[in-house]
PDB file of N, CA and C in Angstrom:
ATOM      1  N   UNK A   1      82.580  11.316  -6.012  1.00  0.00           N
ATOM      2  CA  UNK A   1      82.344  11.248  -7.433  1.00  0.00           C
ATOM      3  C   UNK A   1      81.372  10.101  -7.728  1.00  0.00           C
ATOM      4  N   UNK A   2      80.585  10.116  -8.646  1.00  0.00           N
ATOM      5  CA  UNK A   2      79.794   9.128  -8.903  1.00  0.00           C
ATOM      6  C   UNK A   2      80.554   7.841  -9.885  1.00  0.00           C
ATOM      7  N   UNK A   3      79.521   6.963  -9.637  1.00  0.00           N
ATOM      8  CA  UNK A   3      79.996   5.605 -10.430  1.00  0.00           C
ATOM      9  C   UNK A   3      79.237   5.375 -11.331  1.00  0.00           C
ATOM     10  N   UNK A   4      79.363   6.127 -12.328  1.00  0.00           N
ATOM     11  CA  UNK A   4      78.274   6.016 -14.048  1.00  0.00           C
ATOM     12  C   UNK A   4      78.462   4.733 -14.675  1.00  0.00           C
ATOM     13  N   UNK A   5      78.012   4.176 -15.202  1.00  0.00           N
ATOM     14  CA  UNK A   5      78.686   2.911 -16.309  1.00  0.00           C
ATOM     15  C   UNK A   5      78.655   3.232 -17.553  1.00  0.00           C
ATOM     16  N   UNK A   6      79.257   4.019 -17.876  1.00  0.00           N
ATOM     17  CA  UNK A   6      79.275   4.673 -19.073  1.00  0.00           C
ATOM     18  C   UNK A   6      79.069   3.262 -20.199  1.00  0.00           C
ATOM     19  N   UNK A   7      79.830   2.545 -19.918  1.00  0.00           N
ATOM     20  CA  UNK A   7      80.385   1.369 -20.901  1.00  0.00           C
ATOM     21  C   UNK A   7      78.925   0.698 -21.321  1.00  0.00           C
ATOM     22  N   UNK A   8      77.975   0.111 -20.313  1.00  0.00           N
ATOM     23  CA  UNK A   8      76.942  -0.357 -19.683  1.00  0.00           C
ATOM     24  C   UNK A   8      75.936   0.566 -20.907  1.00  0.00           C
ATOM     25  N   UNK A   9      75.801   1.769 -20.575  1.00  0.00           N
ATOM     26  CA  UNK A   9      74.889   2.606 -20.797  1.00  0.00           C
ATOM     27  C   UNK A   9      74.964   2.981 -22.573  1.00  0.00           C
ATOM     28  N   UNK A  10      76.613   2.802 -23.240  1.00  0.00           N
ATOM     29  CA  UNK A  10      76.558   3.154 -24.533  1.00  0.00           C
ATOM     30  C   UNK A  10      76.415   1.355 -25.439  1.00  0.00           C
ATOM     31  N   UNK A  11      76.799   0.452 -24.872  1.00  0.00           N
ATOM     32  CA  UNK A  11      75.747  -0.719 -25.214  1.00  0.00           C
ATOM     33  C   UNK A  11      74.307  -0.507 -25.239  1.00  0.00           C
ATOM     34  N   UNK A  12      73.623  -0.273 -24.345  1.00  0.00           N
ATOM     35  CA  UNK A  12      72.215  -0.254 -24.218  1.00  0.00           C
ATOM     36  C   UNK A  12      71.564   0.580 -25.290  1.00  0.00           C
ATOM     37  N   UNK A  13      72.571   1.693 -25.061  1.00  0.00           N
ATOM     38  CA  UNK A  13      72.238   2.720 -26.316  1.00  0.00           C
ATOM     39  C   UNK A  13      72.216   2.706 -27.889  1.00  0.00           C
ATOM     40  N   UNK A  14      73.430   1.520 -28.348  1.00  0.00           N
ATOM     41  CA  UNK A  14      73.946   1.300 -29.111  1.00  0.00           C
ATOM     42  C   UNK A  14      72.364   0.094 -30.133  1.00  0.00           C
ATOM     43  N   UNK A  15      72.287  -0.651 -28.739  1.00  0.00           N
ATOM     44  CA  UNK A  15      71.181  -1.634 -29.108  1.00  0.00           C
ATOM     45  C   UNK A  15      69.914  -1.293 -29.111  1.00  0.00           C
ATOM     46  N   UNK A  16      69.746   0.098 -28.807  1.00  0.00           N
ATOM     47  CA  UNK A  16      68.190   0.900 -28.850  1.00  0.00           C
ATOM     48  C   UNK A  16      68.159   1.576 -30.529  1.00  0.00           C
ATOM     49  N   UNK A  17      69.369   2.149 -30.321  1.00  0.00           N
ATOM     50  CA  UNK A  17      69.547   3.398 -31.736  1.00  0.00           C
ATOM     51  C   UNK A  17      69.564   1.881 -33.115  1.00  0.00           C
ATOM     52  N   UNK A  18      70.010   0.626 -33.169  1.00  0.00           N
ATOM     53  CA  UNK A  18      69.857  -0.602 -33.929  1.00  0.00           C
ATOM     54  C   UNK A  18      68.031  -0.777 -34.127  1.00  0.00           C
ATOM     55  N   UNK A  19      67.550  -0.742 -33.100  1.00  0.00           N
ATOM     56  CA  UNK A  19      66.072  -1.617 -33.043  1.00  0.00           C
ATOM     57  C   UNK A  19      65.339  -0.280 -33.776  1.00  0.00           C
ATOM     58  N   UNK A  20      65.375   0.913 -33.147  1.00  0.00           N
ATOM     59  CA  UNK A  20      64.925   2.104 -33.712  1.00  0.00           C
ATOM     60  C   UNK A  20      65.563   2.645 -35.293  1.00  0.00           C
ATOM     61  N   UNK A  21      66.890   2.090 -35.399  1.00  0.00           N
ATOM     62  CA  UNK A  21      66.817   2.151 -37.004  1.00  0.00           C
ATOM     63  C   UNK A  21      66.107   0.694 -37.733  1.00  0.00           C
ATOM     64  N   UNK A  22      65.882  -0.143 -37.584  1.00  0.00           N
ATOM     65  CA  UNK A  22      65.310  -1.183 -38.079  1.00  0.00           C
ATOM     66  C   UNK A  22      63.987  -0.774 -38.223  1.00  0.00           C
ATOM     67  N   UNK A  23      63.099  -0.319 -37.276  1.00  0.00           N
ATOM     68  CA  UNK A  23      61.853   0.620 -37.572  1.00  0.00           C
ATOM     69  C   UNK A  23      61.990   1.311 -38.283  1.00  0.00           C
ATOM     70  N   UNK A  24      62.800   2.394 -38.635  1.00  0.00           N
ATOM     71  CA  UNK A  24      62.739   3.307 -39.433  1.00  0.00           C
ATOM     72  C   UNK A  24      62.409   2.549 -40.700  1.00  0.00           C
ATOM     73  N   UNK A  25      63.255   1.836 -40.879  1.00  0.00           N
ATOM     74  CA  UNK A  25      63.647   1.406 -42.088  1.00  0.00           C
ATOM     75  C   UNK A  25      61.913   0.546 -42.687  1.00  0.00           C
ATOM     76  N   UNK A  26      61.293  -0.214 -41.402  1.00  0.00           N
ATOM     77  CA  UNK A  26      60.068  -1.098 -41.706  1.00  0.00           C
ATOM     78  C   UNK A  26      59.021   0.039 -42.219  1.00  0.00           C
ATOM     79  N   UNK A  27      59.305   1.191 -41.730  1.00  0.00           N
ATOM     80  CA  UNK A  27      57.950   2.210 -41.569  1.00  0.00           C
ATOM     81  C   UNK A  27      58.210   2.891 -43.062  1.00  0.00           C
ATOM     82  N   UNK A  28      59.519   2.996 -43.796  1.00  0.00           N
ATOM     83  CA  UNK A  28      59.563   3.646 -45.237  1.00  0.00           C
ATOM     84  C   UNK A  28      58.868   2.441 -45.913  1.00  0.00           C
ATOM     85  N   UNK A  29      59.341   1.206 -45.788  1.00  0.00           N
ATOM     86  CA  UNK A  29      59.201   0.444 -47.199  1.00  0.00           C
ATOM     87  C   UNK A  29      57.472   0.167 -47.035  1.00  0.00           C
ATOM     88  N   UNK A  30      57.163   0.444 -45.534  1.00  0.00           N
ATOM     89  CA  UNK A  30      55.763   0.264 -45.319  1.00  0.00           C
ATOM     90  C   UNK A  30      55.214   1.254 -46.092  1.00  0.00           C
ATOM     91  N   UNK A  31      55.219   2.670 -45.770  1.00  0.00           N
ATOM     92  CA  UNK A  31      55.208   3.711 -46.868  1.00  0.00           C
ATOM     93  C   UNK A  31      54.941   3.956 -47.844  1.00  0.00           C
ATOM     94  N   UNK A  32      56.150   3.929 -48.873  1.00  0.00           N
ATOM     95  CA  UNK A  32      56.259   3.535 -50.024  1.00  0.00           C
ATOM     96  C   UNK A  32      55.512   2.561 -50.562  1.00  0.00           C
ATOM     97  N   UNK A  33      55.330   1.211 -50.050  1.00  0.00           N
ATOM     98  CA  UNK A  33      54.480   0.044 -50.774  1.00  0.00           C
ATOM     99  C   UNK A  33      53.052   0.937 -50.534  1.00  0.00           C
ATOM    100  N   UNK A  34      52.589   1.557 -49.492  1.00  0.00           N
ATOM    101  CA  UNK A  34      51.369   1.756 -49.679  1.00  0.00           C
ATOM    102  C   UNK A  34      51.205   3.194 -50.776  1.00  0.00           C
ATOM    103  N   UNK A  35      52.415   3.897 -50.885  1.00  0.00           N
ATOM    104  CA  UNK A  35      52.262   4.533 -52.120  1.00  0.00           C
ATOM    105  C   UNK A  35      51.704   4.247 -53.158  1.00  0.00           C
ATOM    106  N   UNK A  36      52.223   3.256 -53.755  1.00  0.00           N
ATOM    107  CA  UNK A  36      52.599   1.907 -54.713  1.00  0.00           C
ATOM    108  C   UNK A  36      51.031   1.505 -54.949  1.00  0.00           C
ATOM    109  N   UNK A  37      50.950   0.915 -53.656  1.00  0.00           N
ATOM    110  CA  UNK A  37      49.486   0.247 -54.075  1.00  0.00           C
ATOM    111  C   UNK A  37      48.339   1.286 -54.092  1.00  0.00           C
ATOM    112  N   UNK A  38      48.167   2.324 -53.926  1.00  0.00           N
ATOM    113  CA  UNK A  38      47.389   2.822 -54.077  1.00  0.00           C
ATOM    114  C   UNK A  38      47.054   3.850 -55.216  1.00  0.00           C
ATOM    115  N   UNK A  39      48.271   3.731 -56.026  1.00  0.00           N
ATOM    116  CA  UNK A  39      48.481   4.814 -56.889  1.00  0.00           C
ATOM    117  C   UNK A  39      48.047   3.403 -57.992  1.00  0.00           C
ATOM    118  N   UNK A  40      48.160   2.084 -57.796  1.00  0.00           N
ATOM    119  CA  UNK A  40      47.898   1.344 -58.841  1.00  0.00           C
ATOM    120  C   UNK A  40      46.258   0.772 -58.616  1.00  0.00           C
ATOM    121  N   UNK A  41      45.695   0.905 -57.518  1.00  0.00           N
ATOM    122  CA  UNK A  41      44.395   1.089 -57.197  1.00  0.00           C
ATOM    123  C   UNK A  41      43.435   2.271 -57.954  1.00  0.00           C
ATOM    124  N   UNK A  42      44.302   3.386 -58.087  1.00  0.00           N
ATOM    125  CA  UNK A  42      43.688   4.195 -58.544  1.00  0.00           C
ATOM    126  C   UNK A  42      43.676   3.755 -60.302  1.00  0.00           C
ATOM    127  N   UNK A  43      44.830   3.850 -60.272  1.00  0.00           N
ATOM    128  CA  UNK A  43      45.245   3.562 -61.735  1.00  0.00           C
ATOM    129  C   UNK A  43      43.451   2.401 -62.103  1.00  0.00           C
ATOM    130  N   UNK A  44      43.253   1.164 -61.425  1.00  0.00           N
ATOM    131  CA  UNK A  44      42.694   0.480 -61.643  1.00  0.00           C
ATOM    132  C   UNK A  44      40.920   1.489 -61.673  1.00  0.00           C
ATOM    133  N   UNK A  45      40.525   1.702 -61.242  1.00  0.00           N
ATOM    134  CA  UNK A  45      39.653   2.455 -60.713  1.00  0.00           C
ATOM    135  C   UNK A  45      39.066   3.097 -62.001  1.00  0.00           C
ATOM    136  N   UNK A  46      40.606   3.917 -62.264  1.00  0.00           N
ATOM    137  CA  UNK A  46      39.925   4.693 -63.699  1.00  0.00           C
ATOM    138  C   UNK A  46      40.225   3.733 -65.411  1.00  0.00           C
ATOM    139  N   UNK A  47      41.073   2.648 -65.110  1.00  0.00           N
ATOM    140  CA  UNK A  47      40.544   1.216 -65.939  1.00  0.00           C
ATOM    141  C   UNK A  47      39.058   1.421 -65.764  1.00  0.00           C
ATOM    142  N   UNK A  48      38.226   0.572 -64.539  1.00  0.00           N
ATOM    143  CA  UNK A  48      36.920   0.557 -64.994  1.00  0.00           C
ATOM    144  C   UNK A  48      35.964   1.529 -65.272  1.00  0.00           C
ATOM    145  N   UNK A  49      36.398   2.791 -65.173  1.00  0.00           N
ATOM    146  CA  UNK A  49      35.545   3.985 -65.152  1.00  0.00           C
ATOM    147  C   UNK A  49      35.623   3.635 -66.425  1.00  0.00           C
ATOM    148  N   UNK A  50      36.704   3.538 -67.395  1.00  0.00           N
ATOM    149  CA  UNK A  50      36.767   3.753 -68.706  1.00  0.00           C
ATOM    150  C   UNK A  50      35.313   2.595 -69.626  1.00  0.00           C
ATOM    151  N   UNK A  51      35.780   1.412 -69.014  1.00  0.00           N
ATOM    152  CA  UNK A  51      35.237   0.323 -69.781  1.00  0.00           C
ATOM    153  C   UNK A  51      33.440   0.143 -69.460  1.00  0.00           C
ATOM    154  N   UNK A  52      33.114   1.305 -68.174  1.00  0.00           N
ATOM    155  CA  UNK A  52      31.415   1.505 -67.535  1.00  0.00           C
ATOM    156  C   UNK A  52      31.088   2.275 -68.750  1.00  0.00           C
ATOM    157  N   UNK A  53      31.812   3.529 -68.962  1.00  0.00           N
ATOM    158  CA  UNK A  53      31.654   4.555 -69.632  1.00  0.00           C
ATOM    159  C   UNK A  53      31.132   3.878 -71.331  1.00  0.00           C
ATOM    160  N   UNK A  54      32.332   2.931 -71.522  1.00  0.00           N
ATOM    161  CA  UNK A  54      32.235   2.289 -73.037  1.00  0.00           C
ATOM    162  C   UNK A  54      31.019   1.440 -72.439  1.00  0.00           C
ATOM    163  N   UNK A  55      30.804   0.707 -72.072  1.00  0.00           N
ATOM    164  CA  UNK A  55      29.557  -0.459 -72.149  1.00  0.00           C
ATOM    165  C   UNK A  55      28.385   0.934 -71.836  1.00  0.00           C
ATOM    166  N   UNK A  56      28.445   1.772 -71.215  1.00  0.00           N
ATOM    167  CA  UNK A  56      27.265   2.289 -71.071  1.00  0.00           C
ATOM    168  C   UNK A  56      27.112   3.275 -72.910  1.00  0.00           C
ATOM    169  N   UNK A  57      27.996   3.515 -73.592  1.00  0.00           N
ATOM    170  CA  UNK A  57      27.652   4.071 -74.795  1.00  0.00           C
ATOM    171  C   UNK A  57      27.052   2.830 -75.863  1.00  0.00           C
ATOM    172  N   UNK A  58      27.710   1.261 -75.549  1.00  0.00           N
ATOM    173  CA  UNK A  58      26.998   0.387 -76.424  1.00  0.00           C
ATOM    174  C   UNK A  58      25.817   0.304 -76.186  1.00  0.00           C
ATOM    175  N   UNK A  59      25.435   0.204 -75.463  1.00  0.00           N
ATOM    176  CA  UNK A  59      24.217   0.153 -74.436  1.00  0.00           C
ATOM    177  C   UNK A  59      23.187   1.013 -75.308  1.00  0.00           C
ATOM    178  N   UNK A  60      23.780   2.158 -74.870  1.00  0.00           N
ATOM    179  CA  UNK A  60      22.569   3.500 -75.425  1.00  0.00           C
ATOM    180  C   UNK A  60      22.611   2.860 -77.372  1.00  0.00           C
ATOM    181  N   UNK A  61      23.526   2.863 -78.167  1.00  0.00           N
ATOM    182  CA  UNK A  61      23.556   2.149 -79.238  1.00  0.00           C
ATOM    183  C   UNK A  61      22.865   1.229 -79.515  1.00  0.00           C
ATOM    184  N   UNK A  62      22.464   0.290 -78.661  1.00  0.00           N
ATOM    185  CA  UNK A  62      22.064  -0.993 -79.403  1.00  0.00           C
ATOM    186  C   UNK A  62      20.220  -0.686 -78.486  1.00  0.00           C
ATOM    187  N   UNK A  63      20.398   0.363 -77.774  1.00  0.00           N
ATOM    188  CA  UNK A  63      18.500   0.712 -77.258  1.00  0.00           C
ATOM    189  C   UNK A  63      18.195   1.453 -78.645  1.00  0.00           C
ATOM    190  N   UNK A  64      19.105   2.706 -78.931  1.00  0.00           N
ATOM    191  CA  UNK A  64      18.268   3.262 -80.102  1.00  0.00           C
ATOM    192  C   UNK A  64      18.582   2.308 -81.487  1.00  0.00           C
ATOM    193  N   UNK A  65      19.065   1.541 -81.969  1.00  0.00           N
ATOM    194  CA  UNK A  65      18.787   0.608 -82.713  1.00  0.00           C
ATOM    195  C   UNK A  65      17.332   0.096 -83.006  1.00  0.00           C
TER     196      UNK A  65
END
C-alpha cells in the first residue's frame, strides 16, 4: 500500500486555494476600479467636448461681430 500524506498535501492545498483566493479577490477590485476610472475618463472627455464646442460657437460670434 502506499504512504500518501494526505495531512501534508491538504495543508499545502489549503495554503494554495488562500493565496489563489486573495488573487481573486486583487484582480475584481483591480477590475472594477478600472471600470470606475474609465467610465469617469469618459465622463471627462465629453466635459471638454462640451466646453470646445461652446468656445468654438463664441468664437464664430465674436469673428462675425
Amino acid at each position: 500500500m502506499l504512504n500518501i500524506d494526505w495531512k501534508g498535501r491538504a495543508i499545502n492545498r489549503r495554503f494554495e486555494n488562500k493565496k489563489l483566493n486573495k488573487r481573486i479577490k486583487e484582480l475584481i477590485i483591480s477590475r472594477d476600479s478600472w471600470k470606475e476610472k474609465a467610465i469617469e475618463r469618459k465622463a471627462g472627455i465629453i466635459h471638454l467636448k462640451r466646453q470646445v464646442k461652446l468656445i468654438k460657437k463664441n468664437i464664430q460670434k465674436i469673428i462675425e461681430v
